[in-house]
N, C-alpha and C. Protein backbone atom coordinates (compact mmCIF):
# COMPACT_ATOMS: atom_id res chain seq x y z
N UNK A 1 0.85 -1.18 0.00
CA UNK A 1 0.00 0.00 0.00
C UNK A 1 0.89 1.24 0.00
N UNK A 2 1.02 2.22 -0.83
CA UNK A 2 1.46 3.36 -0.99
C UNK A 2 0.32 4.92 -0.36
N UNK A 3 0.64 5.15 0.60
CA UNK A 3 0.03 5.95 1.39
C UNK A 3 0.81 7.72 0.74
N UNK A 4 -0.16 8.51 0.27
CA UNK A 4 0.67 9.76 -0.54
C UNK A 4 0.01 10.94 -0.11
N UNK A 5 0.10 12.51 -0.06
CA UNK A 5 -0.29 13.30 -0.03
C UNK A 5 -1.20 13.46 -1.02
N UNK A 6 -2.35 14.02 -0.77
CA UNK A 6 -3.20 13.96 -2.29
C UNK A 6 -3.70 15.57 -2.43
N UNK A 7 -4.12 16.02 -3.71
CA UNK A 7 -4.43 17.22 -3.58
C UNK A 7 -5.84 17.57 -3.99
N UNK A 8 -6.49 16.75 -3.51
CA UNK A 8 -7.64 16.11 -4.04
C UNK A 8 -8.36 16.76 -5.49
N UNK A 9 -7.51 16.34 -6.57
CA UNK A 9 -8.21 17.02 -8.03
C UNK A 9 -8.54 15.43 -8.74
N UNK A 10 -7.60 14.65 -8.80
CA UNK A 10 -7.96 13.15 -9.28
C UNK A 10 -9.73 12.32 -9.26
N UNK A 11 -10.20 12.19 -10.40
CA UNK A 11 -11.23 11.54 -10.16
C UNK A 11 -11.54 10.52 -9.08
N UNK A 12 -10.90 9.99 -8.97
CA UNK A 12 -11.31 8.41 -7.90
C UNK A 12 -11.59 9.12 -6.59
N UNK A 13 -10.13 10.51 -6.30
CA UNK A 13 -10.94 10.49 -5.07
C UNK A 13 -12.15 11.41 -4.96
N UNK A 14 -12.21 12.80 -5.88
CA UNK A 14 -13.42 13.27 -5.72
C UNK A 14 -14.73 12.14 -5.68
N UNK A 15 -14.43 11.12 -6.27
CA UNK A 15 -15.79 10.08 -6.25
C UNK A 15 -15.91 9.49 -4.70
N UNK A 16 -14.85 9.37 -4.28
CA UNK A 16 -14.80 8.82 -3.09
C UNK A 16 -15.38 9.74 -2.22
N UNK A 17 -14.56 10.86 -1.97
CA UNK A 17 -15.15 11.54 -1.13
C UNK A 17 -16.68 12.40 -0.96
N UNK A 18 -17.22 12.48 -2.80
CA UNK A 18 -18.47 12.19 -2.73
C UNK A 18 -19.39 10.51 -1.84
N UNK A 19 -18.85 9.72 -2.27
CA UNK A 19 -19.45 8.58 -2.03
C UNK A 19 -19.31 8.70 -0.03
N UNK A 20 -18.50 9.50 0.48
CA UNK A 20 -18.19 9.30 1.97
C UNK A 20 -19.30 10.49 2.06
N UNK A 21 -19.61 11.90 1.65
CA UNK A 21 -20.53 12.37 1.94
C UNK A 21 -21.90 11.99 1.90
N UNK A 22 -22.14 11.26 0.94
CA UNK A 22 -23.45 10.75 0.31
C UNK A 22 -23.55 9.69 1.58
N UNK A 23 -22.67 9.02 1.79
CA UNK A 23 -22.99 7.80 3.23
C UNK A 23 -23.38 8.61 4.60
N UNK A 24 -22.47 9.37 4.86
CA UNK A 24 -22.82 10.68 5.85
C UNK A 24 -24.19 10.74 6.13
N UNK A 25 -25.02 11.24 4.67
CA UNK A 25 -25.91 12.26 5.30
C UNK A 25 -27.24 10.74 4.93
N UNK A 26 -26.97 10.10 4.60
CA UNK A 26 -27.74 8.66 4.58
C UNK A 26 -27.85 8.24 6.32
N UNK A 27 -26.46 7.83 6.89
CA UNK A 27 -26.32 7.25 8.17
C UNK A 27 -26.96 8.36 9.73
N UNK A 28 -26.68 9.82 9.36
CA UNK A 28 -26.89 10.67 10.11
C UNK A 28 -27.46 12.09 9.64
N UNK A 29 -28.37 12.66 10.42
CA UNK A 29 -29.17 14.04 10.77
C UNK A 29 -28.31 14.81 10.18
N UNK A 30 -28.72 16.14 9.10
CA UNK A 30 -27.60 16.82 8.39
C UNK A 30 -27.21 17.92 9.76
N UNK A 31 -27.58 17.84 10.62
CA UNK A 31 -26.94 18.57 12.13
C UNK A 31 -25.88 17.89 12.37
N UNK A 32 -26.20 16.56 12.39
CA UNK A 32 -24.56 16.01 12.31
C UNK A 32 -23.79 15.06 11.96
N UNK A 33 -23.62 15.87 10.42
CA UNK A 33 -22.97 15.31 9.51
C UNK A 33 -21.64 16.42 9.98
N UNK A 34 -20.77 16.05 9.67
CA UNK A 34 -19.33 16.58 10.23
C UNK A 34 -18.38 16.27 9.22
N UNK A 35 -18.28 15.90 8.63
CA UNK A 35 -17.71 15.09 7.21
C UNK A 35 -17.02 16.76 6.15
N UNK A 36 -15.75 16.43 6.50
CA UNK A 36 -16.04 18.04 5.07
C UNK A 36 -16.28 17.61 3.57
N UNK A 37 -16.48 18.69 2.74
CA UNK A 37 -16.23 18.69 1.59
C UNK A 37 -14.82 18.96 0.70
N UNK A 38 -15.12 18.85 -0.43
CA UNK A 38 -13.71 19.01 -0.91
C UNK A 38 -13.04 20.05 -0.32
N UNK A 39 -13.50 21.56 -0.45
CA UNK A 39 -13.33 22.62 -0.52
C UNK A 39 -12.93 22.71 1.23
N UNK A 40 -13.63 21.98 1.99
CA UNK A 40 -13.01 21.74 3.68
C UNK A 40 -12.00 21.37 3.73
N UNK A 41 -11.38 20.03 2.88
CA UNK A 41 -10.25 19.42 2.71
C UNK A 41 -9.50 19.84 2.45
N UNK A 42 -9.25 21.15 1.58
CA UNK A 42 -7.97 21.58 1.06
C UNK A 42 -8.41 22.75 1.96
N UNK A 43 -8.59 22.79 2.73
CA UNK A 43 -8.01 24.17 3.53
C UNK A 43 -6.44 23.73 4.27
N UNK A 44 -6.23 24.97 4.56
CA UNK A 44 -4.63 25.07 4.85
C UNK A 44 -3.98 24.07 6.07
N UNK A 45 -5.14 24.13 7.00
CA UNK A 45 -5.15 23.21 8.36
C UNK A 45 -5.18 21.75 8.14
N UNK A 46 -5.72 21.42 7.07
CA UNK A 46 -5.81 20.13 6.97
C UNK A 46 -4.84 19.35 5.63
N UNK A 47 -4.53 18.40 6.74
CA UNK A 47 -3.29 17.94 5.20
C UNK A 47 -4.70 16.18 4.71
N UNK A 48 -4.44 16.05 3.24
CA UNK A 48 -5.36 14.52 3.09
C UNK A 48 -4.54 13.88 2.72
N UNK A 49 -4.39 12.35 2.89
CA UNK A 49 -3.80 11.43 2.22
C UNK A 49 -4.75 10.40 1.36
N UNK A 50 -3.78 9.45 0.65
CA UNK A 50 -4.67 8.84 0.09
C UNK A 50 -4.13 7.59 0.04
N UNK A 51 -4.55 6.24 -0.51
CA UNK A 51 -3.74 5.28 -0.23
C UNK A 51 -4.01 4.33 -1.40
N UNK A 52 -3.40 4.19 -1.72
CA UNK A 52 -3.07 3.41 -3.67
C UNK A 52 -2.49 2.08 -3.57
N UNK A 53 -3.30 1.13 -4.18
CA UNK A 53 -2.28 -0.32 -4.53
C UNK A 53 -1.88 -0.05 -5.97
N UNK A 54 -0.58 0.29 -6.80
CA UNK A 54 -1.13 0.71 -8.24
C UNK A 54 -2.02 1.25 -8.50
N UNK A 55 -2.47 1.22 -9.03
CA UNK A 55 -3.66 2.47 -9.63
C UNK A 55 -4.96 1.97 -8.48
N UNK A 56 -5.27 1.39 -7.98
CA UNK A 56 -6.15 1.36 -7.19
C UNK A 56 -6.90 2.14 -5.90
N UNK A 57 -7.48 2.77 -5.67
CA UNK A 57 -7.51 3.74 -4.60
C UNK A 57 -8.18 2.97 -3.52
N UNK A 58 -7.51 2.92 -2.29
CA UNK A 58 -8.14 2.31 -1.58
C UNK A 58 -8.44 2.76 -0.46
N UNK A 59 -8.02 3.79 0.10
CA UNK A 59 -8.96 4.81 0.52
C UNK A 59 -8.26 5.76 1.51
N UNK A 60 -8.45 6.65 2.47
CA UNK A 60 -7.78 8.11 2.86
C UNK A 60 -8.34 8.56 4.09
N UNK A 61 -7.54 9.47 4.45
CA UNK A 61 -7.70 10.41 5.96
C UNK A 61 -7.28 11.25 5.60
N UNK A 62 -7.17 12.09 6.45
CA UNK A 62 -6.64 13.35 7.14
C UNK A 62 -7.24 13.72 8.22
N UNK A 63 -5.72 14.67 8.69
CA UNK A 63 -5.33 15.35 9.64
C UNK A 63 -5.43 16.96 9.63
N UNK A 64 -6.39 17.38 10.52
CA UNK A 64 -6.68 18.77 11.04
C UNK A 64 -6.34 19.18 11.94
N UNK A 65 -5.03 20.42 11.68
CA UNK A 65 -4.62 20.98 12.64
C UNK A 65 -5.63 21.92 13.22
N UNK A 66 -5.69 21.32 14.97
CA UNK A 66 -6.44 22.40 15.65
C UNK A 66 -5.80 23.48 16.10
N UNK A 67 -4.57 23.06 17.08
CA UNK A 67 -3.65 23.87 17.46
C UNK A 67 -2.81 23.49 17.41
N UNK A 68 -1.38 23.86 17.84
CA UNK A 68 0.16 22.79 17.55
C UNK A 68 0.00 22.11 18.31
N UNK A 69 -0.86 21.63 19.33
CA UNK A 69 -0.33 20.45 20.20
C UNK A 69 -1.87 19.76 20.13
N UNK A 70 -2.70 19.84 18.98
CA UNK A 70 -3.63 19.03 19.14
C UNK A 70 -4.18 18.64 17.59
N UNK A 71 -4.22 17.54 17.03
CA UNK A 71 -4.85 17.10 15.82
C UNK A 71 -5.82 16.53 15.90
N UNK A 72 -7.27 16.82 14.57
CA UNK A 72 -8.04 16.04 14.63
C UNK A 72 -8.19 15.04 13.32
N UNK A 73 -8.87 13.86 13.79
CA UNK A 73 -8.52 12.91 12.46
C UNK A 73 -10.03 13.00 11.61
N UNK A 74 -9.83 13.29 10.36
CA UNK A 74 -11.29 13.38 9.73
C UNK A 74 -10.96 12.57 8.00
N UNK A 75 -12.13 12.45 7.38
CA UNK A 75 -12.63 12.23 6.15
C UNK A 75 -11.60 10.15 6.37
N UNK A 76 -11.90 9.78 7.49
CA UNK A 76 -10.99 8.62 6.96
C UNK A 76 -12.16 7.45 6.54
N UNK A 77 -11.34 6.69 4.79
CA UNK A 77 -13.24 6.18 4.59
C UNK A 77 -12.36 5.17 3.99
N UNK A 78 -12.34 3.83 3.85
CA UNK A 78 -12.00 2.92 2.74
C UNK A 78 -13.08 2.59 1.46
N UNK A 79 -12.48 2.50 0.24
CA UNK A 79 -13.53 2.33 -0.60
C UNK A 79 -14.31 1.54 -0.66
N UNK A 80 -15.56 1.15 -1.05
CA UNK A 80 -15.92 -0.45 -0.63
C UNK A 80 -15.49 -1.37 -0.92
N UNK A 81 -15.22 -1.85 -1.92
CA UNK A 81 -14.59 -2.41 -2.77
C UNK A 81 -13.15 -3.46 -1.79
N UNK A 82 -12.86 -2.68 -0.94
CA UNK A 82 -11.71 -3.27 -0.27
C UNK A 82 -11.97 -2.98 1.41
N UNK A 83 -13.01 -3.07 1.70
CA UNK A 83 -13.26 -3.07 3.05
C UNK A 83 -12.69 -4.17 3.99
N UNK A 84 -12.21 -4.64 5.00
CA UNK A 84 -11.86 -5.39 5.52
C UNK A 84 -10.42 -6.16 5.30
N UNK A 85 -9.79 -4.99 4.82
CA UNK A 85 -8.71 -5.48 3.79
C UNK A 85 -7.35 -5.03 4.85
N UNK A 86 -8.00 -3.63 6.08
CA UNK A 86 -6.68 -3.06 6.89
C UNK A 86 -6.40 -2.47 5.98
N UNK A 87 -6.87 -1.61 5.12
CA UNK A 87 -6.67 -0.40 4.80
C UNK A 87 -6.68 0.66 5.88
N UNK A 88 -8.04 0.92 6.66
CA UNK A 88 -8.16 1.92 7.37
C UNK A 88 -7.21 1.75 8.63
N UNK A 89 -6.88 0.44 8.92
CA UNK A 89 -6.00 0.35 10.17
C UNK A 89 -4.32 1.15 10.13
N UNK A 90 -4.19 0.80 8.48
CA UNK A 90 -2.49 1.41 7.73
C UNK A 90 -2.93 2.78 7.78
N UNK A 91 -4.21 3.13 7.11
CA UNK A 91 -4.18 4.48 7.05
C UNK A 91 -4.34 5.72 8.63
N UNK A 92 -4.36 4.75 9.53
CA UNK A 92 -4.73 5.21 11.11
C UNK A 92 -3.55 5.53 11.56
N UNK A 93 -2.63 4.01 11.23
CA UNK A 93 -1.57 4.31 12.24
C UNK A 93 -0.22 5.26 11.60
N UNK A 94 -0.65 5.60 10.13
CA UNK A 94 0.56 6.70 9.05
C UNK A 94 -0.28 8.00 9.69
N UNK A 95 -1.34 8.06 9.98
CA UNK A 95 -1.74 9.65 10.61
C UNK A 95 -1.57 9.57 11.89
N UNK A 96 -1.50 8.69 12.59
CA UNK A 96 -1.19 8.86 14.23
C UNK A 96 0.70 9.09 14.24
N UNK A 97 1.40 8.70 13.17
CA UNK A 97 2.61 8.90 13.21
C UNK A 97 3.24 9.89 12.39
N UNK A 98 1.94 10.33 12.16
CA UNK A 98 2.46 12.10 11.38
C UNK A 98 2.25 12.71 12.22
N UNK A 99 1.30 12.94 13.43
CA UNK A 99 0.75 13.74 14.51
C UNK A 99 2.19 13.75 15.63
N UNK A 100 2.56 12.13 15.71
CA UNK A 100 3.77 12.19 16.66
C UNK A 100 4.65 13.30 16.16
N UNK A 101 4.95 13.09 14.66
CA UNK A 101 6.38 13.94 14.11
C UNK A 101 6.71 15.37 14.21
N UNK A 102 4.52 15.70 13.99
CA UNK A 102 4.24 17.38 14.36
C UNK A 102 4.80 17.79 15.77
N UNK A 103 4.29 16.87 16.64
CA UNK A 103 4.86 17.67 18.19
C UNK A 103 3.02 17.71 18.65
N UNK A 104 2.21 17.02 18.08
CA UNK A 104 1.02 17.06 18.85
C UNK A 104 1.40 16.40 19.91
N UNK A 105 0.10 16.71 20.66
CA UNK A 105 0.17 16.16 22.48
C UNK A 105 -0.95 15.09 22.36
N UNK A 106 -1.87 15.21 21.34
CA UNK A 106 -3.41 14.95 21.76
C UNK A 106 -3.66 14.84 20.08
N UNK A 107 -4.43 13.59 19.95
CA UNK A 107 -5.35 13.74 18.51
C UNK A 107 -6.76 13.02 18.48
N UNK A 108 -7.70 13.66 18.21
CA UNK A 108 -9.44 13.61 18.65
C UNK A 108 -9.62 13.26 17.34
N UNK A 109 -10.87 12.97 17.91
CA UNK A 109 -11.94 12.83 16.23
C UNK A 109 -13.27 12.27 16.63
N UNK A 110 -13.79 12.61 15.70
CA UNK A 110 -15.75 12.54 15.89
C UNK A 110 -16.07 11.80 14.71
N UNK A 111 -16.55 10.76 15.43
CA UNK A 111 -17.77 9.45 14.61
C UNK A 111 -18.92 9.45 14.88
N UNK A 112 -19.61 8.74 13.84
CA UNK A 112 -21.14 8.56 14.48
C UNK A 112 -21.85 7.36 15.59
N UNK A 113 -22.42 7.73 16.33
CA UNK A 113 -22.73 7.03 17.87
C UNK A 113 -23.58 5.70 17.57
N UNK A 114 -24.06 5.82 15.94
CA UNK A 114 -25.35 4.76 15.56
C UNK A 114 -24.22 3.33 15.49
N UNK A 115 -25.02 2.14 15.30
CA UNK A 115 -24.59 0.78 15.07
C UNK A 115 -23.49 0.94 13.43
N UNK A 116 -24.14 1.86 12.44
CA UNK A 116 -22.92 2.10 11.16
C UNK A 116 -21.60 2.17 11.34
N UNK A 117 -21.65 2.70 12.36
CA UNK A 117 -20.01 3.54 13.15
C UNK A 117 -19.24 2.37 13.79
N UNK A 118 -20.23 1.10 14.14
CA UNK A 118 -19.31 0.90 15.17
C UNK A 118 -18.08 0.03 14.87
N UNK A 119 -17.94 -0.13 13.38
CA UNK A 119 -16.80 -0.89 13.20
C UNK A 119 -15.47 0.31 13.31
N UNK A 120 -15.80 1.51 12.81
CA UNK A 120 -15.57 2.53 13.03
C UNK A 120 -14.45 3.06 14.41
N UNK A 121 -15.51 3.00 15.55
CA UNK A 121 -15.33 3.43 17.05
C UNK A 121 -14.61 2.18 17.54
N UNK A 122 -14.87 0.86 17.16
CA UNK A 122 -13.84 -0.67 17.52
C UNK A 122 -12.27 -0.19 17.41
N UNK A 123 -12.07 0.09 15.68
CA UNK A 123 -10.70 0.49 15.79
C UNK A 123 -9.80 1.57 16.24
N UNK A 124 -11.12 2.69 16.34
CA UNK A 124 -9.94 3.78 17.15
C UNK A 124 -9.76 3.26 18.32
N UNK A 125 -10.97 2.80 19.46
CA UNK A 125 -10.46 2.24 20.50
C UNK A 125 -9.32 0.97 20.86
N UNK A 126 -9.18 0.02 19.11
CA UNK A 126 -7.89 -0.86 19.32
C UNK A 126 -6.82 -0.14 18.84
N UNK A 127 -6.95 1.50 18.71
CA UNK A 127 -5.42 1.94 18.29
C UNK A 127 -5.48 3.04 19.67
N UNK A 128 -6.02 2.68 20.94
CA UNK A 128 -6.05 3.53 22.32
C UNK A 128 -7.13 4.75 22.39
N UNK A 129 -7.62 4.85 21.46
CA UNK A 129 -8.19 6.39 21.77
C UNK A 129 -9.50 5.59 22.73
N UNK A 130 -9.80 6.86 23.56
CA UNK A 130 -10.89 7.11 24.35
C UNK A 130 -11.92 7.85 24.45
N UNK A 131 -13.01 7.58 24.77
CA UNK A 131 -14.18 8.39 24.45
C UNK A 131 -14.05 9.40 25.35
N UNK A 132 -14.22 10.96 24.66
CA UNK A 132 -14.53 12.17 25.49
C UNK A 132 -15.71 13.11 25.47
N UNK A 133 -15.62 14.12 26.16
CA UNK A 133 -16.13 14.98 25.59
C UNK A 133 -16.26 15.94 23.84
N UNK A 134 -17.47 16.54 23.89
CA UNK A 134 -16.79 17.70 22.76
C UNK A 134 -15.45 18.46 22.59
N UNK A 135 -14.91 18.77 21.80
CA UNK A 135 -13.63 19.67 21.44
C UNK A 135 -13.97 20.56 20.44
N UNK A 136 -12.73 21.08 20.00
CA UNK A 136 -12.79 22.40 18.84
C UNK A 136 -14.25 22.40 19.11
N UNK A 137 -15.13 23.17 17.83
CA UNK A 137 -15.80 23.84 17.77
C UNK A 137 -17.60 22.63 18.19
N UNK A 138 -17.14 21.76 18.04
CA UNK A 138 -18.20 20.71 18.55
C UNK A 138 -19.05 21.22 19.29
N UNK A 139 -19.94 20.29 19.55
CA UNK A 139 -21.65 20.56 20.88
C UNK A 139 -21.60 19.32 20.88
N UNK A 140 -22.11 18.85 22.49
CA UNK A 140 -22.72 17.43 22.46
C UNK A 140 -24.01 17.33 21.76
N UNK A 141 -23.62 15.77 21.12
CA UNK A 141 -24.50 15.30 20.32
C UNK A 141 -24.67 13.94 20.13
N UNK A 142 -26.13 13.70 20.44
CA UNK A 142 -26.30 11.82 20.82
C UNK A 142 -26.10 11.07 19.57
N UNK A 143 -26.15 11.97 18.31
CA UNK A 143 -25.38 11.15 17.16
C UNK A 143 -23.86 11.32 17.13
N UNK A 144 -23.03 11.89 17.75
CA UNK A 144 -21.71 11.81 17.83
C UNK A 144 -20.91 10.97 18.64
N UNK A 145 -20.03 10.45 18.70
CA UNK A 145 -18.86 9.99 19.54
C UNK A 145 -18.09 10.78 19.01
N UNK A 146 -17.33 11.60 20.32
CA UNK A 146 -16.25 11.59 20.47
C UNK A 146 -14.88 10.87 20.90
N UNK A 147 -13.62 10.76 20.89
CA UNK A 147 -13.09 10.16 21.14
C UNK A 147 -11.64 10.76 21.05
N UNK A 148 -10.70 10.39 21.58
CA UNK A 148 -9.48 10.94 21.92
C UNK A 148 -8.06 10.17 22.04
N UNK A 149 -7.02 10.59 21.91
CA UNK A 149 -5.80 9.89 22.46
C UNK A 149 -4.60 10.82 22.43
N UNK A 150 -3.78 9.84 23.81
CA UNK A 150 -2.77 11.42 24.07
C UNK A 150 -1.76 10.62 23.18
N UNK A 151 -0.77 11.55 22.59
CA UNK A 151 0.58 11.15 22.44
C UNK A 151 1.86 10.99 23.01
């Protein structure tokens, strides 16, 4: 698996990351859908990756800088096509070890609280994170999990 910076203009992933919004607002209340769009993604704070077997896209994260000592993890989706494959587990632990390199202290992230999520909320909790409160700009919300881990 080749894990790369992406700048998201490539077809596969605009499809993808359509196809991760379109699941979004299917699984959860458009109050909280949290998911960005392209145009969220390439903001300056947030770096995306993407993750390629050969030409294959198999699917991506990123990392949102909140502050220097805190990252949040968003847009991470595998394509279907290769679900269950430990894609998302490679693509977890290359953003938890970009966060170390920054000098974060702390990296959060918000899933959804329904039964969709919970394969979801399984693996952040087998890569340590813990359920918290809200952060950044968040509100509690009974469709959200939050969740956390220090570095």
């Amino acid at each position: 698996m080749d894990i790369k910076k992406d700048d998201l203009t490539g077809p596969e992933i605009i499809a993808l990351i359509g196809e991760h919004l379109q699941d979004m607002h299917l699984t959860s209340p458009p109050e909280s859908v949290h998911a960005l769009d392209l145009d969220g993604l390439k903001k300056p704070e947030v770096t995306f990756w993407s993750a390629w077997e050969e030409s294959l896209l198999l699917g991506c994260g990123a990392l949102k800088e909140l502050d220097p000592l805190h990252g949040e993890i968003k847009s991470m989706r595998t394509a279907s096509q290769h679900l269950r494959k430990g894609v998302a587990r490679e693509l977890l632990a290359y953003i938890i070890e970009e966060a170390k390199r920054r000098g974060y202290e702390r990296i959060s992230l918000e899933t959804g609280s329904m039964e969709a999520f919970a394969p979801a909320r399984k693996l952040y909790e087998s890569f340590g994170f813990g359920y918290c409160g809200p952060f950044a700009d968040y509100i509690e919300d009974p469709n959200s999990a939050f969740m956390t881990k220090a570095l």
